[in-house]
N, C-alpha and C. Protein backbone atom coordinates (compact mmCIF):
# COMPACT_ATOMS: atom_id res chain seq x y z
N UNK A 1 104.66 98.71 92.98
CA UNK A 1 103.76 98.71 94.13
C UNK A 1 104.54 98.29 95.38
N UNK A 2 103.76 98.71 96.52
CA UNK A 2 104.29 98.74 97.92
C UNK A 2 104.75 96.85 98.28
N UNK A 3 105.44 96.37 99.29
CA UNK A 3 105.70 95.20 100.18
C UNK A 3 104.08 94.90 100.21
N UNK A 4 103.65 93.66 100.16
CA UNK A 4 102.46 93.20 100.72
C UNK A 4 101.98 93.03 102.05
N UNK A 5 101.05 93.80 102.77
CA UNK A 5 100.72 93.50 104.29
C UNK A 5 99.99 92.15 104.50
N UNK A 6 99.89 91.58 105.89
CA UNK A 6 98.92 90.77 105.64
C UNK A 6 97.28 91.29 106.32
N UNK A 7 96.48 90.83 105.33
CA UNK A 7 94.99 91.94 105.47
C UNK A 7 94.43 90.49 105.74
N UNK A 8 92.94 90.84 106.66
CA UNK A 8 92.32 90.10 107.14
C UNK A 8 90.88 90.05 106.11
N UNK A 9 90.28 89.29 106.03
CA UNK A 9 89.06 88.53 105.43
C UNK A 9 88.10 89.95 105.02
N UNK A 10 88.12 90.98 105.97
CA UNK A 10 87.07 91.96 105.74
C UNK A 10 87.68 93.14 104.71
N UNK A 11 89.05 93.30 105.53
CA UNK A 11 90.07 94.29 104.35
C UNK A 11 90.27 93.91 103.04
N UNK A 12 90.32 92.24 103.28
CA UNK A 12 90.43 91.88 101.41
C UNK A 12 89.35 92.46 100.83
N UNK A 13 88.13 92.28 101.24
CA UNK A 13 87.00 92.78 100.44
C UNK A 13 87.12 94.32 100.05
N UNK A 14 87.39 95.27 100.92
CA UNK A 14 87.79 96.49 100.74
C UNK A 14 88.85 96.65 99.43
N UNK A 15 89.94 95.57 99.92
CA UNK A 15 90.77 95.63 98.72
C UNK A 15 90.40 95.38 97.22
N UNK A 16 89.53 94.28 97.12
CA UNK A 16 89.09 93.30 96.01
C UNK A 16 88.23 95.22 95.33
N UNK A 17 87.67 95.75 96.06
CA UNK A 17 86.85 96.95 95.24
C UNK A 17 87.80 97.59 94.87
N UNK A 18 88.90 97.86 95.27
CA UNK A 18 89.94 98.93 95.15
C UNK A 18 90.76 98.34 94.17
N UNK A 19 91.15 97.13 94.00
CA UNK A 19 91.73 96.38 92.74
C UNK A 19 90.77 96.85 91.31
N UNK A 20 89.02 96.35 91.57
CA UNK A 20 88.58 96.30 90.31
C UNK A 20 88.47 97.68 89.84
N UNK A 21 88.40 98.97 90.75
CA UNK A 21 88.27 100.40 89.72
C UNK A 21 88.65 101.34 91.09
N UNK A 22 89.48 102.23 90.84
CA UNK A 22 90.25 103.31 91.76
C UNK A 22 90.88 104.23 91.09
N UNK A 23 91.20 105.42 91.61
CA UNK A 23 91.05 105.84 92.46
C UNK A 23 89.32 105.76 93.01
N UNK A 24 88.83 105.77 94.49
CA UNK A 24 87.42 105.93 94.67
C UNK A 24 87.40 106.57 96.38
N UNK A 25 86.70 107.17 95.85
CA UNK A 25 86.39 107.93 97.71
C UNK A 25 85.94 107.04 98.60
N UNK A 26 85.61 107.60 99.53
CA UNK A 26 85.38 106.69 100.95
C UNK A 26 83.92 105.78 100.11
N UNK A 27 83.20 106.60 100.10
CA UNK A 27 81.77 106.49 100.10
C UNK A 27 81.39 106.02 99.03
N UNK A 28 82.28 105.92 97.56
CA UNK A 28 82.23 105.13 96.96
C UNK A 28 82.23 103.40 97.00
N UNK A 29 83.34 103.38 98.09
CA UNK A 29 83.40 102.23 98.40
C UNK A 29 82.66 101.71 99.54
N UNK A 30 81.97 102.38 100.43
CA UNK A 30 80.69 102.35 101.27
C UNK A 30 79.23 101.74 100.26
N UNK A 31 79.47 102.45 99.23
CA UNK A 31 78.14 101.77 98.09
C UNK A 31 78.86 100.48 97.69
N UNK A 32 79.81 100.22 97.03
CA UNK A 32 79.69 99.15 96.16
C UNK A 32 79.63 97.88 97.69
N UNK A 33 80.71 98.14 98.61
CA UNK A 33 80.03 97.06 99.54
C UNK A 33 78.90 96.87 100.73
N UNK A 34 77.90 97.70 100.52
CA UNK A 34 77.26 97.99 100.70
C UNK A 34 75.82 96.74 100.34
N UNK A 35 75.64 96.81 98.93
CA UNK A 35 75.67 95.72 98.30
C UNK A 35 75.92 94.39 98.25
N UNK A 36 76.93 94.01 99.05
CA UNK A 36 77.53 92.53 98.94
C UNK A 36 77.49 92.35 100.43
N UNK A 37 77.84 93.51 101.48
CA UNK A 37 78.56 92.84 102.79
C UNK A 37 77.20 93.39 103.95
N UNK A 38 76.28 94.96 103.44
CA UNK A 38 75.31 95.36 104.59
C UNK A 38 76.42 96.05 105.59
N UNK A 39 77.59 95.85 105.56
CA UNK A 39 78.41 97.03 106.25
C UNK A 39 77.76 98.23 106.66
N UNK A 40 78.39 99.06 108.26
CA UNK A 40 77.96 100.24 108.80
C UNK A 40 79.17 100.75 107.76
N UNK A 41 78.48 102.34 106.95
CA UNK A 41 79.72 102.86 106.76
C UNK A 41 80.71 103.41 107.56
N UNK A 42 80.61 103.24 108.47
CA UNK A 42 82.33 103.78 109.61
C UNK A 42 82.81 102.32 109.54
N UNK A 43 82.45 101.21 109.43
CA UNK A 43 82.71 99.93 109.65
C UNK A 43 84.28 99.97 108.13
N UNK A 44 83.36 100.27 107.12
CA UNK A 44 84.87 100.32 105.65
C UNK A 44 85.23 101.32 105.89
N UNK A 45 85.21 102.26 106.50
CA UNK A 45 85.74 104.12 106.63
C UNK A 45 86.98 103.14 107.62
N UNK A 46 86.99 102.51 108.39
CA UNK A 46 87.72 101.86 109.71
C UNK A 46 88.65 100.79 108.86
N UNK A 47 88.21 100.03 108.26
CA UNK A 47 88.66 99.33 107.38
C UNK A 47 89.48 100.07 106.56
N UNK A 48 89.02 101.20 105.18
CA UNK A 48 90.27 101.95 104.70
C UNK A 48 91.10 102.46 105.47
N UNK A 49 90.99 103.04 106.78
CA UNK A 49 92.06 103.53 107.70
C UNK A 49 92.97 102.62 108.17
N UNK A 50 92.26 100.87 108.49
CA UNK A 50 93.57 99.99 108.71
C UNK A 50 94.39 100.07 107.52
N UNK A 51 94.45 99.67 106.38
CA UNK A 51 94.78 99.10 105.15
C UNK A 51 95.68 100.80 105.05
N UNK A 52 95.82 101.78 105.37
CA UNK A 52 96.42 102.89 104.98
C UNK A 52 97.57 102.90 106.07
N UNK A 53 97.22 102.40 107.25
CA UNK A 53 98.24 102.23 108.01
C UNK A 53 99.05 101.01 108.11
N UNK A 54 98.30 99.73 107.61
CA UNK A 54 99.29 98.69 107.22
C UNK A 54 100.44 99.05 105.58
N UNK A 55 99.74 100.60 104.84
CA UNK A 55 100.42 100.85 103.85
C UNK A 55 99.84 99.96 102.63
N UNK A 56 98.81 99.19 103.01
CA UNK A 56 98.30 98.32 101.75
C UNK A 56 97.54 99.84 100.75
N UNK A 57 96.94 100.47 101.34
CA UNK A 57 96.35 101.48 100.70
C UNK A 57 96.95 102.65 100.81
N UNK A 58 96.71 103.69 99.56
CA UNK A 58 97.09 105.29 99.79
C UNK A 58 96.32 105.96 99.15
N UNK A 59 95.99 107.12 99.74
CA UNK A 59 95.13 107.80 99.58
C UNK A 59 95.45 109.32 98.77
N UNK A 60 95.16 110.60 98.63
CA UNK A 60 95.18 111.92 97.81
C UNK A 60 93.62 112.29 98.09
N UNK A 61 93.97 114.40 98.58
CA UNK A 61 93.16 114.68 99.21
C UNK A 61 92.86 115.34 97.95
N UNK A 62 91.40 115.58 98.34
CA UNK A 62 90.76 116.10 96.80
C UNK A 62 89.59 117.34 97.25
N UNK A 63 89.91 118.78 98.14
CA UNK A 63 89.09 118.85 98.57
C UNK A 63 89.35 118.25 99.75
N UNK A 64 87.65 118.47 100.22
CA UNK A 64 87.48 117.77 100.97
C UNK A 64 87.03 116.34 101.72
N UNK A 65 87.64 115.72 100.36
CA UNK A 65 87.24 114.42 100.25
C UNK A 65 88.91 113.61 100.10
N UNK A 66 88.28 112.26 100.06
CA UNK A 66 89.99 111.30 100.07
C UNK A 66 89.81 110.67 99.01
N UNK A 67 90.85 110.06 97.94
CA UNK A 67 90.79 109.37 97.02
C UNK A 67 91.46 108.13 97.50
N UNK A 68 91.10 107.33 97.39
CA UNK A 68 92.10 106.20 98.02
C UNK A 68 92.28 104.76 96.86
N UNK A 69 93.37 104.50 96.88
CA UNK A 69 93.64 103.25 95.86
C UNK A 69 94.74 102.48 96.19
N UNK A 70 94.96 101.18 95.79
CA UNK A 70 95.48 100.22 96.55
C UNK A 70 97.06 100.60 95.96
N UNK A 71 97.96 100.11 97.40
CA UNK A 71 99.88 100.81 96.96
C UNK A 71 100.51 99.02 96.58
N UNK A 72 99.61 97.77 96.81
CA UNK A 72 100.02 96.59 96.71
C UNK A 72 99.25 95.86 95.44
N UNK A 73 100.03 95.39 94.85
CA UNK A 73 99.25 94.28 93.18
C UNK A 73 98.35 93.19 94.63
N UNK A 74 96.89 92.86 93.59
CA UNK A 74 96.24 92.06 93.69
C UNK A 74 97.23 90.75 93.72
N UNK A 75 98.39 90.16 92.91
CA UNK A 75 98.98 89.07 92.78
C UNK A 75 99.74 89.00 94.11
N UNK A 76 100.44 89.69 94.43
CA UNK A 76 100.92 90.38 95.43
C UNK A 76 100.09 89.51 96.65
N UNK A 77 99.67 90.12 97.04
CA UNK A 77 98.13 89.48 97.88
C UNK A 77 98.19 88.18 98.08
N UNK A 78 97.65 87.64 96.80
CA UNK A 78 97.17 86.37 96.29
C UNK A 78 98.58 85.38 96.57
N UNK A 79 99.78 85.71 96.35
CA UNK A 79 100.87 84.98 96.52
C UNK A 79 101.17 84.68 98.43
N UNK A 80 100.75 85.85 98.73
CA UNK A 80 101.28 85.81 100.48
C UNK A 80 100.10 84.65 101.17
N UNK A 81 98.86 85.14 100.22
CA UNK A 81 97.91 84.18 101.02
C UNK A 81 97.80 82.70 100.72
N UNK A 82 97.99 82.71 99.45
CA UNK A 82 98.23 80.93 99.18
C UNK A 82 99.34 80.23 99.83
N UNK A 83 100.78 81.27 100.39
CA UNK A 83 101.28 80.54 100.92
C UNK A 83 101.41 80.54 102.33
N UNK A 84 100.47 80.82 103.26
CA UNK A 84 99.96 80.84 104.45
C UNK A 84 98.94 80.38 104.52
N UNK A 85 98.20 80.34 103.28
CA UNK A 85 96.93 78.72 103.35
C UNK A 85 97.89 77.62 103.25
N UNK A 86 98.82 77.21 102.66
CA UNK A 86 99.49 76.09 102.69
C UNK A 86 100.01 75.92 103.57
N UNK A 87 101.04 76.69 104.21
CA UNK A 87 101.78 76.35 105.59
C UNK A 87 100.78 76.17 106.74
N UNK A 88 99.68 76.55 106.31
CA UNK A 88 98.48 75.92 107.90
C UNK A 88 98.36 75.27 107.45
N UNK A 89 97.92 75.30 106.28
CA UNK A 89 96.99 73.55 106.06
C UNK A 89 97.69 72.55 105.98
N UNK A 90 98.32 72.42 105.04
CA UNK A 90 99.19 71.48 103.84
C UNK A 90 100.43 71.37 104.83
N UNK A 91 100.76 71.89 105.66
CA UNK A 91 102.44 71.78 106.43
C UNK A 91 103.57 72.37 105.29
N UNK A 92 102.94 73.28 104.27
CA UNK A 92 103.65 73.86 103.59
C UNK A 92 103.74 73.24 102.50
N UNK A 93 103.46 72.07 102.22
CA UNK A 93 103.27 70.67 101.15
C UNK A 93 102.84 71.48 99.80
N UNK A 94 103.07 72.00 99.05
CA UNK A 94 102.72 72.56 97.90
C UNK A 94 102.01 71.16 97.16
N UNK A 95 102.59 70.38 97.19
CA UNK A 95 101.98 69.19 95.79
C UNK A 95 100.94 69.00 96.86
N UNK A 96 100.58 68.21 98.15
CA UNK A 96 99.88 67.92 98.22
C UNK A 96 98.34 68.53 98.41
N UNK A 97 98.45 70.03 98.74
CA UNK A 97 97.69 71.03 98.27
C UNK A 97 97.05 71.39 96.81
N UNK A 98 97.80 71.61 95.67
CA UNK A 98 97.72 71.09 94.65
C UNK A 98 96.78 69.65 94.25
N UNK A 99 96.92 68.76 94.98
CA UNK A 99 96.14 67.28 94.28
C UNK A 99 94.89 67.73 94.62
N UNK A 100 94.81 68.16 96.17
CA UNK A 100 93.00 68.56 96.73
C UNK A 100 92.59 69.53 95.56
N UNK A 101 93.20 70.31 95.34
CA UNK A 101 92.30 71.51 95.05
C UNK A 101 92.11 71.13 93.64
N UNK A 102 92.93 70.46 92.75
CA UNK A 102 92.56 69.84 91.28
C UNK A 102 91.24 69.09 92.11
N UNK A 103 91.49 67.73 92.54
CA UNK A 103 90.65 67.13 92.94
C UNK A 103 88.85 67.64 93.30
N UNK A 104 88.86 68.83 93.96
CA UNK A 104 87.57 69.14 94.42
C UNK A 104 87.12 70.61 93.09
N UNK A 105 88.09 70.69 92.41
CA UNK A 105 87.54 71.71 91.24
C UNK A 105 86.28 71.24 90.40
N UNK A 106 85.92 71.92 89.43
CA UNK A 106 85.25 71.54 88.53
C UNK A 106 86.49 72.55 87.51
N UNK A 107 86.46 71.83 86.52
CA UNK A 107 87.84 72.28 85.82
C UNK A 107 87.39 71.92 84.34
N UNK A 108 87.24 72.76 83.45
CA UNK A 108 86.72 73.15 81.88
C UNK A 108 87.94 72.27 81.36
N UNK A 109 87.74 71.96 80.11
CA UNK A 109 88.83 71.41 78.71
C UNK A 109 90.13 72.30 79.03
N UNK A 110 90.00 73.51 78.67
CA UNK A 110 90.67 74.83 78.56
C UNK A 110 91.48 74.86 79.91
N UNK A 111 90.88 74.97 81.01
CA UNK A 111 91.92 74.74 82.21
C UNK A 111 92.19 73.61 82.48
N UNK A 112 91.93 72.44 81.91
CA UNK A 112 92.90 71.27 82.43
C UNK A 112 94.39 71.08 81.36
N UNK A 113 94.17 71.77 80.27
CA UNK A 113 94.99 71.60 79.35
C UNK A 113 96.40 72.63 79.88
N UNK A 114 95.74 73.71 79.95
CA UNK A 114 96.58 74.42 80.57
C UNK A 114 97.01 74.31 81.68
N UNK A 115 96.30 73.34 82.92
CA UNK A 115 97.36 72.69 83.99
C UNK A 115 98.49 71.51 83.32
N UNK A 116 97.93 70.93 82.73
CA UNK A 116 99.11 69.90 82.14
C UNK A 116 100.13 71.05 81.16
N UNK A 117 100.01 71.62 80.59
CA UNK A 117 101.32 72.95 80.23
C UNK A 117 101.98 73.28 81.22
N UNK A 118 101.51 73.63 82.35
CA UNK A 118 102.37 73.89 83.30
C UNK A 118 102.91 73.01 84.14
N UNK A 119 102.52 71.69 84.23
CA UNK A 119 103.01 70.80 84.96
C UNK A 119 104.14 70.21 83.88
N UNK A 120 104.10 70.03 82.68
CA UNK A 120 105.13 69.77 81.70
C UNK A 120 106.13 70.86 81.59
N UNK A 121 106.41 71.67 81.66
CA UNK A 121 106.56 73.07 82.19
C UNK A 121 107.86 72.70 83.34
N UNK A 122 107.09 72.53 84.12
CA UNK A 122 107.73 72.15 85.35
C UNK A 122 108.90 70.71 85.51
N UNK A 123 107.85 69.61 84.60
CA UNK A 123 108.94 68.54 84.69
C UNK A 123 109.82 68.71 84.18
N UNK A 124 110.37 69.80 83.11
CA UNK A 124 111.65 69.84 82.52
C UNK A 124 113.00 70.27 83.06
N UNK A 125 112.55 71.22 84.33
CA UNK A 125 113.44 72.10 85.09
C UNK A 125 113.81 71.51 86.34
N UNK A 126 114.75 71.34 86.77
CA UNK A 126 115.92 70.52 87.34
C UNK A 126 115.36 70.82 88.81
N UNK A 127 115.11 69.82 89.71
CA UNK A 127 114.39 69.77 91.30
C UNK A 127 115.37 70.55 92.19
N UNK A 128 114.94 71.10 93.20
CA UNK A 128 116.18 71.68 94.01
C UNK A 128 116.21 70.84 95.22
């Protein structure tokens, strides 16, 4: 998959549909957020056209219709934005970002076990 752009709050949503099932036409994705957001459809028609020119999305003509599906991984994404939530928030502070967000979770057996795996994980490998 493509370099990651950075997409704004409304394009993620566009994206988040295009992650869970794609290829999908315009108007496909006019219904499913439709549903969640009350969007004008030229409003995501405007939206897939940013995201095609930031290269986050690509499209295939079908007819006379567009197929469009995402050219960037969801992780992808998720990595650029956690670390531009941290560098605003946190001053880039990874641990201390980390303590809040354990802190204000609600966190199952199953995911706390598996944060301590990865934090043991971590203490073994040599600090830079």
């Amino acid at each position: 998959m493509a370099k990651s752009p950075s997409i704004s709050d409304a394009e993620w949503e566009v994206m988040s549909v295009l992650w869970q099932r794609s290829p999908l036409m315009a108007a496909e994705v006019v219904e499913a957020l439709a549903g969640r957001r009350g969007w004008n459809p030229r409003t995501i028609k405007t939206l897939l056209n940013r995201l095609v020119k930031k290269r986050a999305v690509d499209f295939t003509a079908q007819g006379n219709r567009y197929l469009y599906r995402p050219r960037v991984a969801r992780e992808a994404c998720v990595r650029i934005e956690s670390r531009s939530f941290t560098d605003r928030v946190f001053g880039g502070a990874s641990g201390p970002m980390l303590v809040h967000m354990v802190r204000q979770a609600d966190l199952s057996a199953d995911e706390i076990e598996s944060l301590k795996a990865i934090l043991k994980g971590k203490s073994g490998k040599t600090q830079r």
